[in-house]
C-alpha atoms as a PDB file:
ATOM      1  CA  UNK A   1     -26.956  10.089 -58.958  1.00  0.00           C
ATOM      2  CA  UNK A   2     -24.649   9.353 -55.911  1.00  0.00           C
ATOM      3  CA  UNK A   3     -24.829  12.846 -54.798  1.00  0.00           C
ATOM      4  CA  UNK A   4     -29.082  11.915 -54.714  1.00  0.00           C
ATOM      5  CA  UNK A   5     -28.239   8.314 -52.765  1.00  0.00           C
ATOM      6  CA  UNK A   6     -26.054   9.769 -50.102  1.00  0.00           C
ATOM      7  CA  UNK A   7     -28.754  12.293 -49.080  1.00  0.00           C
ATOM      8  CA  UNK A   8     -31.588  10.123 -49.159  1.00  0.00           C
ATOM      9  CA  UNK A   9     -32.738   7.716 -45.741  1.00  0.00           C
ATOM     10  CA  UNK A  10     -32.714   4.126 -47.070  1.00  0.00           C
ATOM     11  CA  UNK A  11     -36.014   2.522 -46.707  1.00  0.00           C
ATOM     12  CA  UNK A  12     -35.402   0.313 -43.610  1.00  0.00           C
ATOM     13  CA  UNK A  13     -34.057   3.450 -41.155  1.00  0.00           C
ATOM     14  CA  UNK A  14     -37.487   5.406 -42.257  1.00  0.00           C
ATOM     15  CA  UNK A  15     -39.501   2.252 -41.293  1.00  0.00           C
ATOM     16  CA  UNK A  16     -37.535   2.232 -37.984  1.00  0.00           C
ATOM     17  CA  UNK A  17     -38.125   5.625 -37.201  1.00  0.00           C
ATOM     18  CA  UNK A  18     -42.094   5.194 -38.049  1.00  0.00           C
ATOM     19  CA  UNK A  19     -42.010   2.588 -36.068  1.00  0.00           C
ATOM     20  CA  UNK A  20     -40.904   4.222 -33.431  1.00  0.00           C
ATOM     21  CA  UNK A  21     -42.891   7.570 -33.697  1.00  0.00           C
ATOM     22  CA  UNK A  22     -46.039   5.371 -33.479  1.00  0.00           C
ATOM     23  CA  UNK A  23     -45.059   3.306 -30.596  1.00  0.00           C
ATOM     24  CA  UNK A  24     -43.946   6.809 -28.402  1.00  0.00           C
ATOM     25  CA  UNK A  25     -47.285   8.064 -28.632  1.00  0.00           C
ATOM     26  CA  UNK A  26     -48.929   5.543 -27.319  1.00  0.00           C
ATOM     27  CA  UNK A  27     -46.620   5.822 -24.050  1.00  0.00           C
ATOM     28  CA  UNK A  28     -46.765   9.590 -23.769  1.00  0.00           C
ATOM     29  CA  UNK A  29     -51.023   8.517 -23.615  1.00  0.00           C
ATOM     30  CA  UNK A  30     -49.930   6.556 -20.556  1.00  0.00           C
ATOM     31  CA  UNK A  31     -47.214   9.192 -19.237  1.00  0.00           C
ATOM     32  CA  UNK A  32     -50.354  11.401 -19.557  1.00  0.00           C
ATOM     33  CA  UNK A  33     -52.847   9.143 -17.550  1.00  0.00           C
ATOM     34  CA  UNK A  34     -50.065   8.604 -14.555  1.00  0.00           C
ATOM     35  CA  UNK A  35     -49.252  12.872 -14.146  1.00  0.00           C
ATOM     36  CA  UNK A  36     -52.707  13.457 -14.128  1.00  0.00           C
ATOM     37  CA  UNK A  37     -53.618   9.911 -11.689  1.00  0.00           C
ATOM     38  CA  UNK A  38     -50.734  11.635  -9.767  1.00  0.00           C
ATOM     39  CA  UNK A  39     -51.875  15.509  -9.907  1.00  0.00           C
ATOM     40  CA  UNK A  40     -55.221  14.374  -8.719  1.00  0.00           C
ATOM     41  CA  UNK A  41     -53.793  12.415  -5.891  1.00  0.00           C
ATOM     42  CA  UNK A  42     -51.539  15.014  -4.816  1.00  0.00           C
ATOM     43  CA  UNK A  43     -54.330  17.387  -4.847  1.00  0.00           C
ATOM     44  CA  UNK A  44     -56.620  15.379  -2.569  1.00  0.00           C
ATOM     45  CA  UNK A  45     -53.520  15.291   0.039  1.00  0.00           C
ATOM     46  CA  UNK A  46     -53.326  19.328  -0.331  1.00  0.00           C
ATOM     47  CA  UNK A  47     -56.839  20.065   0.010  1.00  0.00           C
ATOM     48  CA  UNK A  48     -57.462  17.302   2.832  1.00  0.00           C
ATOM     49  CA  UNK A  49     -54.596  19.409   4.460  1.00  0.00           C
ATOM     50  CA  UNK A  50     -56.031  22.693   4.178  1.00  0.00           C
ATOM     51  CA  UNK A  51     -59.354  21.173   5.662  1.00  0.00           C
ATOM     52  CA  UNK A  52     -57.488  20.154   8.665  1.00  0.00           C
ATOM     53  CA  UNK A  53     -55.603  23.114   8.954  1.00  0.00           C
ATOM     54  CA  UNK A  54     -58.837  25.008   8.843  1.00  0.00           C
ATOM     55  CA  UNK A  55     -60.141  23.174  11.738  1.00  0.00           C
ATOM     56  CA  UNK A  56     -57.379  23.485  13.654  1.00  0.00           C
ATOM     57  CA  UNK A  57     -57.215  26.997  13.634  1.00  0.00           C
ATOM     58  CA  UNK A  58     -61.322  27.708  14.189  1.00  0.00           C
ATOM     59  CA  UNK A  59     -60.759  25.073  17.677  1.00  0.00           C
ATOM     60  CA  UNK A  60     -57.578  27.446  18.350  1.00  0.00           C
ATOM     61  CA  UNK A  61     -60.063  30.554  17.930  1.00  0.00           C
ATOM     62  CA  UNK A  62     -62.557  28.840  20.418  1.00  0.00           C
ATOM     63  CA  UNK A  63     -60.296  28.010  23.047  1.00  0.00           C
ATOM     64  CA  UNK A  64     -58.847  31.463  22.824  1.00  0.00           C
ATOM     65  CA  UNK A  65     -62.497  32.854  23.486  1.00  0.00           C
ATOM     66  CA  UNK A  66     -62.988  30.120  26.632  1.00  0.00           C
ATOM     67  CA  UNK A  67     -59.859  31.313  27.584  1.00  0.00           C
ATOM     68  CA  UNK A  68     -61.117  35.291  28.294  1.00  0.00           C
ATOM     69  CA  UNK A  69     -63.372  33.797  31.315  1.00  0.00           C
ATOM     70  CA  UNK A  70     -60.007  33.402  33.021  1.00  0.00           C
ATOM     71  CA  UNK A  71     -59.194  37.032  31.820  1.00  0.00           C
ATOM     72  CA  UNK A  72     -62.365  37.575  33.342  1.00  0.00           C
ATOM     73  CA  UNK A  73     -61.777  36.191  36.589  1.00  0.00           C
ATOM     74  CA  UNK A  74     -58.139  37.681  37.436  1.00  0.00           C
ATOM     75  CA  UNK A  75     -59.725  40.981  36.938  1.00  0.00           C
ATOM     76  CA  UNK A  76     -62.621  40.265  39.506  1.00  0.00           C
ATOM     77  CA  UNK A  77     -59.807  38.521  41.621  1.00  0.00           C
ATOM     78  CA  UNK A  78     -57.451  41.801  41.525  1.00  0.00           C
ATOM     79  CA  UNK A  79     -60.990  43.971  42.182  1.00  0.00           C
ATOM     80  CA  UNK A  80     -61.862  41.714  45.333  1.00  0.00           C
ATOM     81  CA  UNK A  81     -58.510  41.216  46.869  1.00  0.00           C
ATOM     82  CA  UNK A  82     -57.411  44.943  47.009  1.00  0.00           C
ATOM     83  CA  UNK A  83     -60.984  45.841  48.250  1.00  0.00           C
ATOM     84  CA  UNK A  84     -61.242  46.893  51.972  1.00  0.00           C
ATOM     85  CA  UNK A  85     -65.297  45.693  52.556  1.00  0.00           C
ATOM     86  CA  UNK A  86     -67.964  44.171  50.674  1.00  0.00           C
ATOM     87  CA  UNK A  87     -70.689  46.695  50.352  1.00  0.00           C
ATOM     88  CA  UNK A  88     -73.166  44.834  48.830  1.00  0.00           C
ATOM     89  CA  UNK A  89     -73.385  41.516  47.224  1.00  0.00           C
ATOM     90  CA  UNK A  90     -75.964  39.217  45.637  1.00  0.00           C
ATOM     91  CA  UNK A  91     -75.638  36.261  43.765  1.00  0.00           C
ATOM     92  CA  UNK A  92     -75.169  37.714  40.622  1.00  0.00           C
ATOM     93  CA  UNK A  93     -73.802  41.342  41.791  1.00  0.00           C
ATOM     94  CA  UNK A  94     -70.757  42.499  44.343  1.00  0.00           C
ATOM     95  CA  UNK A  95     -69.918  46.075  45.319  1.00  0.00           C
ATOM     96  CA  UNK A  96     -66.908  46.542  47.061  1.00  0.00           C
ATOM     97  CA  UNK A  97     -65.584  49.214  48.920  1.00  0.00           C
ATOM     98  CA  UNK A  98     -62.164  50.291  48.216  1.00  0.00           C
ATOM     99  CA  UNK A  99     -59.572  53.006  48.275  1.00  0.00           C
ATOM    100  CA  UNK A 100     -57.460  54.737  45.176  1.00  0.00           C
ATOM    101  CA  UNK A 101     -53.437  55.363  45.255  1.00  0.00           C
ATOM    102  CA  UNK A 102     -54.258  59.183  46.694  1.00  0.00           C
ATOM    103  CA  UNK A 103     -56.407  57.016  49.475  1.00  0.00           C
ATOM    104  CA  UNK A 104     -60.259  58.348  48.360  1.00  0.00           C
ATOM    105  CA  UNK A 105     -63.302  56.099  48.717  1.00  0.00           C
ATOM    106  CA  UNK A 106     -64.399  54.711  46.210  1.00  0.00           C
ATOM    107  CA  UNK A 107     -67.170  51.619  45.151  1.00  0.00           C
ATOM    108  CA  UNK A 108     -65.932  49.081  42.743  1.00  0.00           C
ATOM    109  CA  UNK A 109     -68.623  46.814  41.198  1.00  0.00           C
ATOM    110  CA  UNK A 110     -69.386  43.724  38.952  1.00  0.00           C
ATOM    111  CA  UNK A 111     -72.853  42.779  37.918  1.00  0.00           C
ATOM    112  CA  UNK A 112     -74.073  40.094  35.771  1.00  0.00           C
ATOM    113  CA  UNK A 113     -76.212  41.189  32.956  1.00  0.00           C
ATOM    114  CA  UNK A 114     -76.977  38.233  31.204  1.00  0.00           C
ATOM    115  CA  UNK A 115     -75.313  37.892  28.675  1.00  0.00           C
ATOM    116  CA  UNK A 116     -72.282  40.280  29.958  1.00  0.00           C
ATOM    117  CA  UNK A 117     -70.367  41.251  32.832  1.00  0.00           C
ATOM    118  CA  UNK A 118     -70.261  44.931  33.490  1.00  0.00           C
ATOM    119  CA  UNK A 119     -67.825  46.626  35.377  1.00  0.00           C
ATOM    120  CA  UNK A 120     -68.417  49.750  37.461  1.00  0.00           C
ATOM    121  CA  UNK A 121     -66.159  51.594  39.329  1.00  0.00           C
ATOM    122  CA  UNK A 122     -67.661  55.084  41.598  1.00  0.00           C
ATOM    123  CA  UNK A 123     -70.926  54.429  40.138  1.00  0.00           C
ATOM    124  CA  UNK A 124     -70.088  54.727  36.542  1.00  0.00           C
ATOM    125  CA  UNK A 125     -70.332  52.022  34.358  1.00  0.00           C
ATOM    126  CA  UNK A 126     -66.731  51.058  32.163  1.00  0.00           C
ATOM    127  CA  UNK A 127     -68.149  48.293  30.307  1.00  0.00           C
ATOM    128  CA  UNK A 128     -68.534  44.753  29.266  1.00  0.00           C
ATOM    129  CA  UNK A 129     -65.387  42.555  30.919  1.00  0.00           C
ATOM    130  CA  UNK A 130     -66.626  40.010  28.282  1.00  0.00           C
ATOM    131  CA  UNK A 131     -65.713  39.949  24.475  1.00  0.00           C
ATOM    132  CA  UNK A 132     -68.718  40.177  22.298  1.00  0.00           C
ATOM    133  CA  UNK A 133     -67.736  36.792  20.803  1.00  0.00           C
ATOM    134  CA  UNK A 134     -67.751  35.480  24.632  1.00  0.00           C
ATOM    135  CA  UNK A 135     -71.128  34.567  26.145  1.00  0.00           C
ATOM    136  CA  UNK A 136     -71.435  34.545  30.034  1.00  0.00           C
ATOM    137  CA  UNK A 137     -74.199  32.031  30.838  1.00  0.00           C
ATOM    138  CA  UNK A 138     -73.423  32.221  34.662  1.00  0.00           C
ATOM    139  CA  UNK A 139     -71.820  34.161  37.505  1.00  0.00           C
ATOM    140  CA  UNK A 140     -72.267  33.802  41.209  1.00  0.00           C
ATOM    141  CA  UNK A 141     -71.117  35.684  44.521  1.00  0.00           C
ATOM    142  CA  UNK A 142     -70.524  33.920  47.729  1.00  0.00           C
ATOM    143  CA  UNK A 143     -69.447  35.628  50.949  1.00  0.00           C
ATOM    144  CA  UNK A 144     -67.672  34.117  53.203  1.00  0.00           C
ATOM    145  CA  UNK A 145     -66.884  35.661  57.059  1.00  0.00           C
ATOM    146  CA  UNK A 146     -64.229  34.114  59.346  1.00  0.00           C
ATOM    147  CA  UNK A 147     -62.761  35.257  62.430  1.00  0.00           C
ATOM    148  CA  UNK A 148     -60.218  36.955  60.962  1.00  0.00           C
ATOM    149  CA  UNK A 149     -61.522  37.891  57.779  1.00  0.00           C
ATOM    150  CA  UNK A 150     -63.573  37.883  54.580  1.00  0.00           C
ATOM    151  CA  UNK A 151     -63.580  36.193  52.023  1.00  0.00           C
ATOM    152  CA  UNK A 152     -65.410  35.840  48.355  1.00  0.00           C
ATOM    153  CA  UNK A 153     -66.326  32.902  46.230  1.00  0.00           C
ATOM    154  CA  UNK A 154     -66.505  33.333  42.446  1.00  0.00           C
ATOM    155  CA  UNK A 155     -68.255  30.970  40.101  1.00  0.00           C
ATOM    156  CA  UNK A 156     -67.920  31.814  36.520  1.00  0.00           C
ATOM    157  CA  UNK A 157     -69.299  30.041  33.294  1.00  0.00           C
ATOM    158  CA  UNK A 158     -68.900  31.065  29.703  1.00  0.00           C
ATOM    159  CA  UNK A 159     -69.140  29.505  26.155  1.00  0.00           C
ATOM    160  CA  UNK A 160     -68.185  30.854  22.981  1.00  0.00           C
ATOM    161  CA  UNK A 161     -70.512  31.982  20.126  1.00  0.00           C
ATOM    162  CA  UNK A 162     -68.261  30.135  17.787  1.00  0.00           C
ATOM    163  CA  UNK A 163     -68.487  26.911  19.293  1.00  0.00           C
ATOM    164  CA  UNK A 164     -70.972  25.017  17.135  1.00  0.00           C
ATOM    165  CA  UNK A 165     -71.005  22.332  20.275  1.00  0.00           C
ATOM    166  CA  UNK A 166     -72.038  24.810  22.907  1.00  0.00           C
ATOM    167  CA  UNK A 167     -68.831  24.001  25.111  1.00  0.00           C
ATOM    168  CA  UNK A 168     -69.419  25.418  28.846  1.00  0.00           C
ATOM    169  CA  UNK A 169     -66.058  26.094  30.981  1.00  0.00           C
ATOM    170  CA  UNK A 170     -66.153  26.780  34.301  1.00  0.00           C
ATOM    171  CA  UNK A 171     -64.108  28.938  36.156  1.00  0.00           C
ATOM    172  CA  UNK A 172     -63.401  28.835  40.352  1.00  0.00           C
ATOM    173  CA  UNK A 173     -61.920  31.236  42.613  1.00  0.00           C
ATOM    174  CA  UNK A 174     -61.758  32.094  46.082  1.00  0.00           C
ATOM    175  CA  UNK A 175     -60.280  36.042  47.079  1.00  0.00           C
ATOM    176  CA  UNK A 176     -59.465  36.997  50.376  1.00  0.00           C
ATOM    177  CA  UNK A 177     -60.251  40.586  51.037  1.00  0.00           C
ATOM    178  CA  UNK A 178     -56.887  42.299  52.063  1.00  0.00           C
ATOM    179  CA  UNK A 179     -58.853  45.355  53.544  1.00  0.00           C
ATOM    180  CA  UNK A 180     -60.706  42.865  56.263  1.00  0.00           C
ATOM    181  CA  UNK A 181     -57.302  41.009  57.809  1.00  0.00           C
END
């Protein structure tokens, strides 16, 4: 019979450990509420993250699409200021008259068909200078004669079809002819 006692958990040990059992469970209920209380939270500052980041990157995109009218305008800049005369010009169209490396004639031309900004060079049309995701709502020509030479003045507006508030940007620029000095 000692062989039986030695093996066996007195009474009091077994109560302990029952005791016990029962009062871990309720805490691991607790431990359960606080990861998922924490989870939850966590989440919210992952998601609210995401959002931002989101938003971030779609502004990015829009500025990057305002940001072609400048595009826009160094290439009617460059067009102008290596030009030797204007041949024509309207408010929303310029021809210019300019000369190739191998020194042939040739007609260079911007005209604003709304919404786009085509670019012709010896009568044949090259294309839209604007992005499709780019809208030009306004382009203007102004000559200007001196004394000793000529001059143009470029207005340029655009907005993006992106932009869910419409955002206009205006560009300037004023391109001496080097052909007239």
């Amino acid at each position: 019979m000692q062989k039986n006692s030695k093996n066996k958990i007195p009474d009091r040990a077994l109560a302990s450990q029952i005791e016990s059992k029962a009062l871990s469970g309720g805490y691991s209920i607790l431990e359960l509420l606080f990861y998922i209380a924490f989870f939850v939270t966590f989440s919210l500052f992952v998601i609210n993250a995401m959002i931002m980041m989101t938003k971030s990157f779609k502004e990015t995109s829009i500025y990057g699409e305002l940001a072609q009218g400048g595009v826009i305008l160094e290439r009617i800049g460059r067009e102008i200021r290596q030009a030797d005369n204007i041949s024509s010009i309207s408010v929303n169209d310029l021809i210019l008259n300019t000369t190739d490396t191998n020194n042939v004639s040739r007609a260079v031309g911007f005209r604003f068909v709304s919404p786009d900004i085509q670019f012709w060079d010896a009568g044949v049309g090259w294309g839209d200078l604007n992005l499709p995701n780019t809208v030009v709502t306004g382009l203007a020509f102004t000559e200007i004669t001196t004394a000793k030479g000529k001059a143009v003045k470029v207005v340029l507006s655009v907005r993006s079809n992106n932009d869910s508030l419409a955002r206009v940007v205006d560009f300037y620029d004023t391109v001496v002819l080097r052909g007239s000095y």
